[in-house]
C-alpha atoms as a PDB file:
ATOM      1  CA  UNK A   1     -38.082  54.750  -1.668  1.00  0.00           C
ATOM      2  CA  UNK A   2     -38.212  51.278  -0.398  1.00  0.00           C
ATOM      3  CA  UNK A   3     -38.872  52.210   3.442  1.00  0.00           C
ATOM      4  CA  UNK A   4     -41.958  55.005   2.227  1.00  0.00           C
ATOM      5  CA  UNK A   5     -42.686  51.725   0.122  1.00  0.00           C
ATOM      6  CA  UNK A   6     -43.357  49.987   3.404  1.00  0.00           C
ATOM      7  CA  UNK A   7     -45.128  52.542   5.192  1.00  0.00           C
ATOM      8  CA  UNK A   8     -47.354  52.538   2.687  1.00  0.00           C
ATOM      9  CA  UNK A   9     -47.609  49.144   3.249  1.00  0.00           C
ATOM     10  CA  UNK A  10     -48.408  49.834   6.620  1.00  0.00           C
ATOM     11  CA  UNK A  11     -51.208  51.857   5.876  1.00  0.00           C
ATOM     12  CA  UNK A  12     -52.841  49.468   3.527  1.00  0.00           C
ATOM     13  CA  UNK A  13     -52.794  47.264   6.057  1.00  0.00           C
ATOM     14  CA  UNK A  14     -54.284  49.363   8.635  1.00  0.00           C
ATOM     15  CA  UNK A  15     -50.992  49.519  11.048  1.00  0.00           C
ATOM     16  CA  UNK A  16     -51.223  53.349  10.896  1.00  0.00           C
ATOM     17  CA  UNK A  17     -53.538  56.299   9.090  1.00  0.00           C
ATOM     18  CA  UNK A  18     -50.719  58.473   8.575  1.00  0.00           C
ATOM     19  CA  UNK A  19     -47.227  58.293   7.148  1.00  0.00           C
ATOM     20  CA  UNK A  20     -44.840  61.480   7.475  1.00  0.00           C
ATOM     21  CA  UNK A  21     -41.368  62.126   7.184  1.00  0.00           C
ATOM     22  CA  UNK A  22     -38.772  63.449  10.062  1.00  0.00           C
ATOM     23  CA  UNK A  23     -35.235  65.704  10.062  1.00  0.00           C
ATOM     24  CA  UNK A  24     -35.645  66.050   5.464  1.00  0.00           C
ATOM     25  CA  UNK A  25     -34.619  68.959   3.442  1.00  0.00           C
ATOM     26  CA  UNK A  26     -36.543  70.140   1.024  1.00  0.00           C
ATOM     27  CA  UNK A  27     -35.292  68.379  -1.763  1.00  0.00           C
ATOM     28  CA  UNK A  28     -36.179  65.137   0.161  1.00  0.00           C
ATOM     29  CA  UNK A  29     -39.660  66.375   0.692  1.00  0.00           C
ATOM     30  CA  UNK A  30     -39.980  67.239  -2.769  1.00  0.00           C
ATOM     31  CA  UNK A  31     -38.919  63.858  -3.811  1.00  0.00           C
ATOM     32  CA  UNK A  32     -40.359  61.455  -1.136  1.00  0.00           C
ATOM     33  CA  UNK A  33     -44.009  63.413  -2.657  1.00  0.00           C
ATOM     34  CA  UNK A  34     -43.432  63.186  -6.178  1.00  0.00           C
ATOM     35  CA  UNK A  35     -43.271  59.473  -6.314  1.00  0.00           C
ATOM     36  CA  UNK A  36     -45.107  58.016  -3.323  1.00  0.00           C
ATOM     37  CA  UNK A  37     -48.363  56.585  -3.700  1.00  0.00           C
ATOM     38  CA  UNK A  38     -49.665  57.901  -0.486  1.00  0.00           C
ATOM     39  CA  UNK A  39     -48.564  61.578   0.509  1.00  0.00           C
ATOM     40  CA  UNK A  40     -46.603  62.367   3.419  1.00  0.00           C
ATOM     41  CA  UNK A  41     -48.723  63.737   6.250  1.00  0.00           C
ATOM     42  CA  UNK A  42     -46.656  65.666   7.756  1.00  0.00           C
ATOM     43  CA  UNK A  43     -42.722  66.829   8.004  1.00  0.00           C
ATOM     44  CA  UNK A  44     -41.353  66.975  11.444  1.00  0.00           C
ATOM     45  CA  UNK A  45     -38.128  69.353  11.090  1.00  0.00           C
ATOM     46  CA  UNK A  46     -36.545  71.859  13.455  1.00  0.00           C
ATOM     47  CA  UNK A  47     -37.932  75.051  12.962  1.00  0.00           C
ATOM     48  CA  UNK A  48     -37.806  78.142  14.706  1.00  0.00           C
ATOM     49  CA  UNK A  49     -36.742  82.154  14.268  1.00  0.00           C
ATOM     50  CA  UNK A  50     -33.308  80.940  13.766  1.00  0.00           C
ATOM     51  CA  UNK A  51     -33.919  78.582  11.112  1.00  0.00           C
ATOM     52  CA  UNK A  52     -37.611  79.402  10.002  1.00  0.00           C
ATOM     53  CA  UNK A  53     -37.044  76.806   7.236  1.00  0.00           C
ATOM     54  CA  UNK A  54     -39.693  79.117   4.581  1.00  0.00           C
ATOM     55  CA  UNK A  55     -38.815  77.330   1.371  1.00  0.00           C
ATOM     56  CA  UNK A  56     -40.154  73.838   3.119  1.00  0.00           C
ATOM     57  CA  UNK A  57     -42.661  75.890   5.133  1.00  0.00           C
ATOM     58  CA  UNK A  58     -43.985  76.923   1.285  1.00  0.00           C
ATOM     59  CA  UNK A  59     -44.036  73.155  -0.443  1.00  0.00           C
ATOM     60  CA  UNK A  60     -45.756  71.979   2.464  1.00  0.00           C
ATOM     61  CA  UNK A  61     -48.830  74.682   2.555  1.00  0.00           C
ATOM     62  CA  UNK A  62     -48.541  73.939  -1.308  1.00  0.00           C
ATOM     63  CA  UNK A  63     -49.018  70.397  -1.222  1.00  0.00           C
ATOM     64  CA  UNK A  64     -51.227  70.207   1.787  1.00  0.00           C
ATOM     65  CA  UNK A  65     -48.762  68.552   3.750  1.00  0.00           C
ATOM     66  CA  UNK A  66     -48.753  69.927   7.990  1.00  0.00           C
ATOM     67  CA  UNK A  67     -45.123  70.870   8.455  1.00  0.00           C
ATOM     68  CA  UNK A  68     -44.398  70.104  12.188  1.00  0.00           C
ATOM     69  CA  UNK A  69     -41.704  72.239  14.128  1.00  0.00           C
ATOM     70  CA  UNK A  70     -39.589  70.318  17.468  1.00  0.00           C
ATOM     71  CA  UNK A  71     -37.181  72.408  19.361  1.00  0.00           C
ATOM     72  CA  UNK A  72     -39.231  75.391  18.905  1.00  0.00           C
ATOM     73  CA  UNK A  73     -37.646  77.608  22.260  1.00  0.00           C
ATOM     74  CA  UNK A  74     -33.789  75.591  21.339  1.00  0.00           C
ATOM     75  CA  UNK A  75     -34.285  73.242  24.007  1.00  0.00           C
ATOM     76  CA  UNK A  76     -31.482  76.087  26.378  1.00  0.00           C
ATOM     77  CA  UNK A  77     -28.852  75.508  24.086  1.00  0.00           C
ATOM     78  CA  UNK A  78     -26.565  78.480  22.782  1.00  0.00           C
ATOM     79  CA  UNK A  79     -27.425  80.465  21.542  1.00  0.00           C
ATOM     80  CA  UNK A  80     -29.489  80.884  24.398  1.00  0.00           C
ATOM     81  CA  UNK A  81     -33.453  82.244  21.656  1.00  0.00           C
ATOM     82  CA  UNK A  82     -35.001  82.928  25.117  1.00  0.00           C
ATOM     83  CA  UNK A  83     -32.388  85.902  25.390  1.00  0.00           C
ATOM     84  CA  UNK A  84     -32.521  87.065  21.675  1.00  0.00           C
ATOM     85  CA  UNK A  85     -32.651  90.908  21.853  1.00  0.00           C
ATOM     86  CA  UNK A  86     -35.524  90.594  19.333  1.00  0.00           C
ATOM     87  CA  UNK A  87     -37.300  88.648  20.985  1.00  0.00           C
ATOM     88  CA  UNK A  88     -36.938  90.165  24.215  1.00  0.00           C
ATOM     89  CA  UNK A  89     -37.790  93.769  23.053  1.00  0.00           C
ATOM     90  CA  UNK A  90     -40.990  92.304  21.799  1.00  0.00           C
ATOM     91  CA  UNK A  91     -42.077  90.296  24.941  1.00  0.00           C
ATOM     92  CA  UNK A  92     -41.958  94.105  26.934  1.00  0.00           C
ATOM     93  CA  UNK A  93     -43.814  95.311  24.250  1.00  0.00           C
ATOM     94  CA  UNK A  94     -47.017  92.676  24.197  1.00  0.00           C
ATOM     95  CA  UNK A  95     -46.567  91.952  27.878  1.00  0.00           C
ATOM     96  CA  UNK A  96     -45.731  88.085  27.258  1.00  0.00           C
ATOM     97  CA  UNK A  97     -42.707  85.533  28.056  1.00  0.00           C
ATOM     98  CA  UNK A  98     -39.993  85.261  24.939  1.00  0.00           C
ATOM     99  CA  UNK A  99     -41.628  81.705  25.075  1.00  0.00           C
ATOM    100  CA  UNK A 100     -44.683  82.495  24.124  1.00  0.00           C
ATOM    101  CA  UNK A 101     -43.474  84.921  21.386  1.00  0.00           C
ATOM    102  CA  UNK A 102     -41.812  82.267  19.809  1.00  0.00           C
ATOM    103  CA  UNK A 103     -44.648  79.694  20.121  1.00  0.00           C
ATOM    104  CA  UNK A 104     -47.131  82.639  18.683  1.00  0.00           C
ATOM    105  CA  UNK A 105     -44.828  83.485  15.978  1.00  0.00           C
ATOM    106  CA  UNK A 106     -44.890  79.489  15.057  1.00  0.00           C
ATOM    107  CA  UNK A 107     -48.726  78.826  15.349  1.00  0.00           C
ATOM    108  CA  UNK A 108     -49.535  82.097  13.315  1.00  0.00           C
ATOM    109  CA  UNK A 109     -46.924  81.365  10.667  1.00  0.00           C
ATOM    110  CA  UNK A 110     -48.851  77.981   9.969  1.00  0.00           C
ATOM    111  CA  UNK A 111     -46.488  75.290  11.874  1.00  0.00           C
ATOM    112  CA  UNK A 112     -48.057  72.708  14.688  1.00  0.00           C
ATOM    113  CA  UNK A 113     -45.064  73.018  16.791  1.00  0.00           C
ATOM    114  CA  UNK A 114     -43.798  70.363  19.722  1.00  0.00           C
ATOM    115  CA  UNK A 115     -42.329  71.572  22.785  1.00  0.00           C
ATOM    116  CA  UNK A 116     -41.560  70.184  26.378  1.00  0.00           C
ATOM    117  CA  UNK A 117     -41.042  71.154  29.832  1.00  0.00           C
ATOM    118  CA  UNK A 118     -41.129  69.199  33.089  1.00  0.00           C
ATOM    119  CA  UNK A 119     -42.046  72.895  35.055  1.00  0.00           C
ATOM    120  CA  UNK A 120     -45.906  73.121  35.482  1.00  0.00           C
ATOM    121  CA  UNK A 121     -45.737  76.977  35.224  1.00  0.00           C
ATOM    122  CA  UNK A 122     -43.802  77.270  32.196  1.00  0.00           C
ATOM    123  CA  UNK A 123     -46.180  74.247  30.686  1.00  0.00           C
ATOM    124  CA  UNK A 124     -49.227  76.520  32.209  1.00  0.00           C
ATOM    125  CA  UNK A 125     -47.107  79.455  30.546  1.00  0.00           C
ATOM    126  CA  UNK A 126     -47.294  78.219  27.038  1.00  0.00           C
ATOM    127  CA  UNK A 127     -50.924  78.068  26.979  1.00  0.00           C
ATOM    128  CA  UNK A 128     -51.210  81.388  27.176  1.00  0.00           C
ATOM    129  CA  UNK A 129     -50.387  82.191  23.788  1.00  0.00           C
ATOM    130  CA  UNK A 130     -51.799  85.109  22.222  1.00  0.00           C
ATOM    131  CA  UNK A 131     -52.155  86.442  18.726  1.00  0.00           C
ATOM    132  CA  UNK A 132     -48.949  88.995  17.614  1.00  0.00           C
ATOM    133  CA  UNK A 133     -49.594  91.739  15.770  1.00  0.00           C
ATOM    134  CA  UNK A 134     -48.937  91.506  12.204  1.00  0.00           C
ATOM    135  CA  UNK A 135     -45.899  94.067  12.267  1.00  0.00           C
ATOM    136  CA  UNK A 136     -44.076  92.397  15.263  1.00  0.00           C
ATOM    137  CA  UNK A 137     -44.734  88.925  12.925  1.00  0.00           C
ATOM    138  CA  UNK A 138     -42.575  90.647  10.153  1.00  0.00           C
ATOM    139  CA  UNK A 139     -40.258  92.303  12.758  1.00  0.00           C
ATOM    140  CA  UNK A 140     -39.672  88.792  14.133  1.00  0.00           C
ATOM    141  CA  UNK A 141     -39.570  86.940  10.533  1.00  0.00           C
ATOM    142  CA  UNK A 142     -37.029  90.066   8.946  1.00  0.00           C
ATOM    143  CA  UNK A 143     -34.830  91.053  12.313  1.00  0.00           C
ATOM    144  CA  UNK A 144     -33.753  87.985  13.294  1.00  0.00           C
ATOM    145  CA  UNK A 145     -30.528  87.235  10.685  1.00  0.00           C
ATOM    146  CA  UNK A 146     -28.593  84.429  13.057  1.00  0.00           C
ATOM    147  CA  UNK A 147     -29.670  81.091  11.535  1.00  0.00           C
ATOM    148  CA  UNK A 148     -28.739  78.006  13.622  1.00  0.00           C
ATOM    149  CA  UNK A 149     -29.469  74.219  13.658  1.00  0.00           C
ATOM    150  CA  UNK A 150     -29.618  72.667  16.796  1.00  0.00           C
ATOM    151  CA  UNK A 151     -30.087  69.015  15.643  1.00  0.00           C
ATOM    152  CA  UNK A 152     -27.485  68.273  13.203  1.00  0.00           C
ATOM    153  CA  UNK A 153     -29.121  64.715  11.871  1.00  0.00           C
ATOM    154  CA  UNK A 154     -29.997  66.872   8.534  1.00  0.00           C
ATOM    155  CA  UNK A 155     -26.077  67.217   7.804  1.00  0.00           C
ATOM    156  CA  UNK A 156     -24.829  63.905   9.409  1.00  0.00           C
ATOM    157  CA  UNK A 157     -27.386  61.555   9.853  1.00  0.00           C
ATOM    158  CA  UNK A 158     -27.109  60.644  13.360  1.00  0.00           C
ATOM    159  CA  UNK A 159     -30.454  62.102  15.658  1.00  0.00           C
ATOM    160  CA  UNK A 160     -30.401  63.787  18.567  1.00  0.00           C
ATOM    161  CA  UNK A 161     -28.924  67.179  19.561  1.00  0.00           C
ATOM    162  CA  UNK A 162     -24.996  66.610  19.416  1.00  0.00           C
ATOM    163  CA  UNK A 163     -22.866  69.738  21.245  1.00  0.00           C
ATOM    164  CA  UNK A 164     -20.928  71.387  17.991  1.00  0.00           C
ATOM    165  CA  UNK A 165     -17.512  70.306  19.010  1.00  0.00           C
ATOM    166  CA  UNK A 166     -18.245  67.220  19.830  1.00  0.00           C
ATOM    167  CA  UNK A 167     -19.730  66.461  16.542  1.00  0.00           C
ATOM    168  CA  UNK A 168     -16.694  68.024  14.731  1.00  0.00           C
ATOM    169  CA  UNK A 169     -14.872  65.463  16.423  1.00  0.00           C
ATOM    170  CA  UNK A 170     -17.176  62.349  16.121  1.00  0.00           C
ATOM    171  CA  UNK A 171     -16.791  62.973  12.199  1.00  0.00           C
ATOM    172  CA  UNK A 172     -13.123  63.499  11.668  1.00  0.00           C
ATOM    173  CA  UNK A 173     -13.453  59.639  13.719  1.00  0.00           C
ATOM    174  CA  UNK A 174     -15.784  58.216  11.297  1.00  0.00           C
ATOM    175  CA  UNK A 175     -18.260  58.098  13.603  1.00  0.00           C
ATOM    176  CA  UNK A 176     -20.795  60.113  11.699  1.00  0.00           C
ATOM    177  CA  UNK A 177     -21.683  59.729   8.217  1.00  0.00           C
ATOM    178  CA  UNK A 178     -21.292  62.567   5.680  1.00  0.00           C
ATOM    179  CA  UNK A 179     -25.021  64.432   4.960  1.00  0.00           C
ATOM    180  CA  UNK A 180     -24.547  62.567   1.411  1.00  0.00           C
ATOM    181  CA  UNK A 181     -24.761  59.167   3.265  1.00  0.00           C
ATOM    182  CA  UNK A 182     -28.407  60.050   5.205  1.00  0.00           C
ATOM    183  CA  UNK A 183     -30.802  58.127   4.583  1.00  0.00           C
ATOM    184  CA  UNK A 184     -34.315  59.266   5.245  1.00  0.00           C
ATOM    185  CA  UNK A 185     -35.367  59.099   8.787  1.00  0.00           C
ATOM    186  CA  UNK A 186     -39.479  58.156   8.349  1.00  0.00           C
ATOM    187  CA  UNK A 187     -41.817  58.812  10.851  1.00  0.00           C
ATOM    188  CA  UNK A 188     -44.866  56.583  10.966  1.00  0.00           C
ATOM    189  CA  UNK A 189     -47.781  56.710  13.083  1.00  0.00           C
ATOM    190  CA  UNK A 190     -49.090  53.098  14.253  1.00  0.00           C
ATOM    191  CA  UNK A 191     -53.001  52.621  15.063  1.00  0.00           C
ATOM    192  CA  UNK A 192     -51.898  49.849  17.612  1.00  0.00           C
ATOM    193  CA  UNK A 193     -49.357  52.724  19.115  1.00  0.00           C
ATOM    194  CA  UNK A 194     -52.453  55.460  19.009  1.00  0.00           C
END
């Protein structure tokens, strides 16, 4: 509590409107909220088909709080979501890319979502979002069982996207910490940074 502490600090000071928090469960949510003066603004977390993350999706509608999705497409790591047969299947079927049935399925299930490319027709591509049916929304949100994390900082504190092997290995060397040892990873906004 002492960092949210000092972001609130910040904010009273006028060094940022907005205070949030980054890679927290839902029990960290729950308990950054309860006691903090100021409210979280958002929650930045990975969210996608694969790990839709409901139960944090729910507190944060609850509480008012704008739960933000990165790594919405899995950034081409395997599995490869682009080439989920779900997904797929339903791109025929509404005549769009599996990217923008994933970034559909995200807007219309109530996340702002973050993604990237460096391509200007796949960046052209993913404004051209369009509204899914309601029944390919549940076939996406019930068909899809595989549930993966891409970004293990949740379970061992360290950011960034860390190949599954190699993070097997960095623990058994004590170079990650255990998911008890995590701290919180805060995200602030700064006015002078705006």
């Amino acid at each position: 509590m002492d960092t949210w502490r000092t972001l609130e600090g910040f904010v009273d000071e006028g060094r940022c409107k907005a205070i949030g928090l980054s890679n927290v469960s839902l029990e960290q949510t729950r308990d950054i909220f309860e006691a903090a003066r100021i409210k979280p603004a958002v929650v930045h977390v990975e969210s996608r088909p694969y790990l839709p993350q409901w139960e944090l999706l729910d507190y944060c509608r609850e509480k008012g709080i704008v739960l933000q999705a990165f790594a919405a497409l899995g950034h081409s790591l395997e599995p490869k979501l682009l080439e989920d047969p779900v997904i797929t299947a339903i791109a025929r079927r509404v005549s769009k890319t599996s990217a923008q049935v994933f970034l559909a399925w995200a807007i219309q299930r109530g996340t702002a979502l973050l993604t990237t490319s460096k391509t200007p027709s796949r960046i052209k591509e993913k404004f051209k979002i369009s509204t899914l049916p309601q029944d390919v929304m549940q076939e996406i949100s019930e068909g899809i069982k595989s549930r993966v994390r891409f970004n293990s900082v949740v379970e061992t504190g360290v950011p960034g996207f860390i190949p599954r092997g190699i993070r097997r290995l960095r623990r058994q060397s004590g170079q990650l910490h255990s998911k008890h040892e995590t701290g919180l990873i805060l995200n602030s906004f700064f006015a002078d940074h705006a």
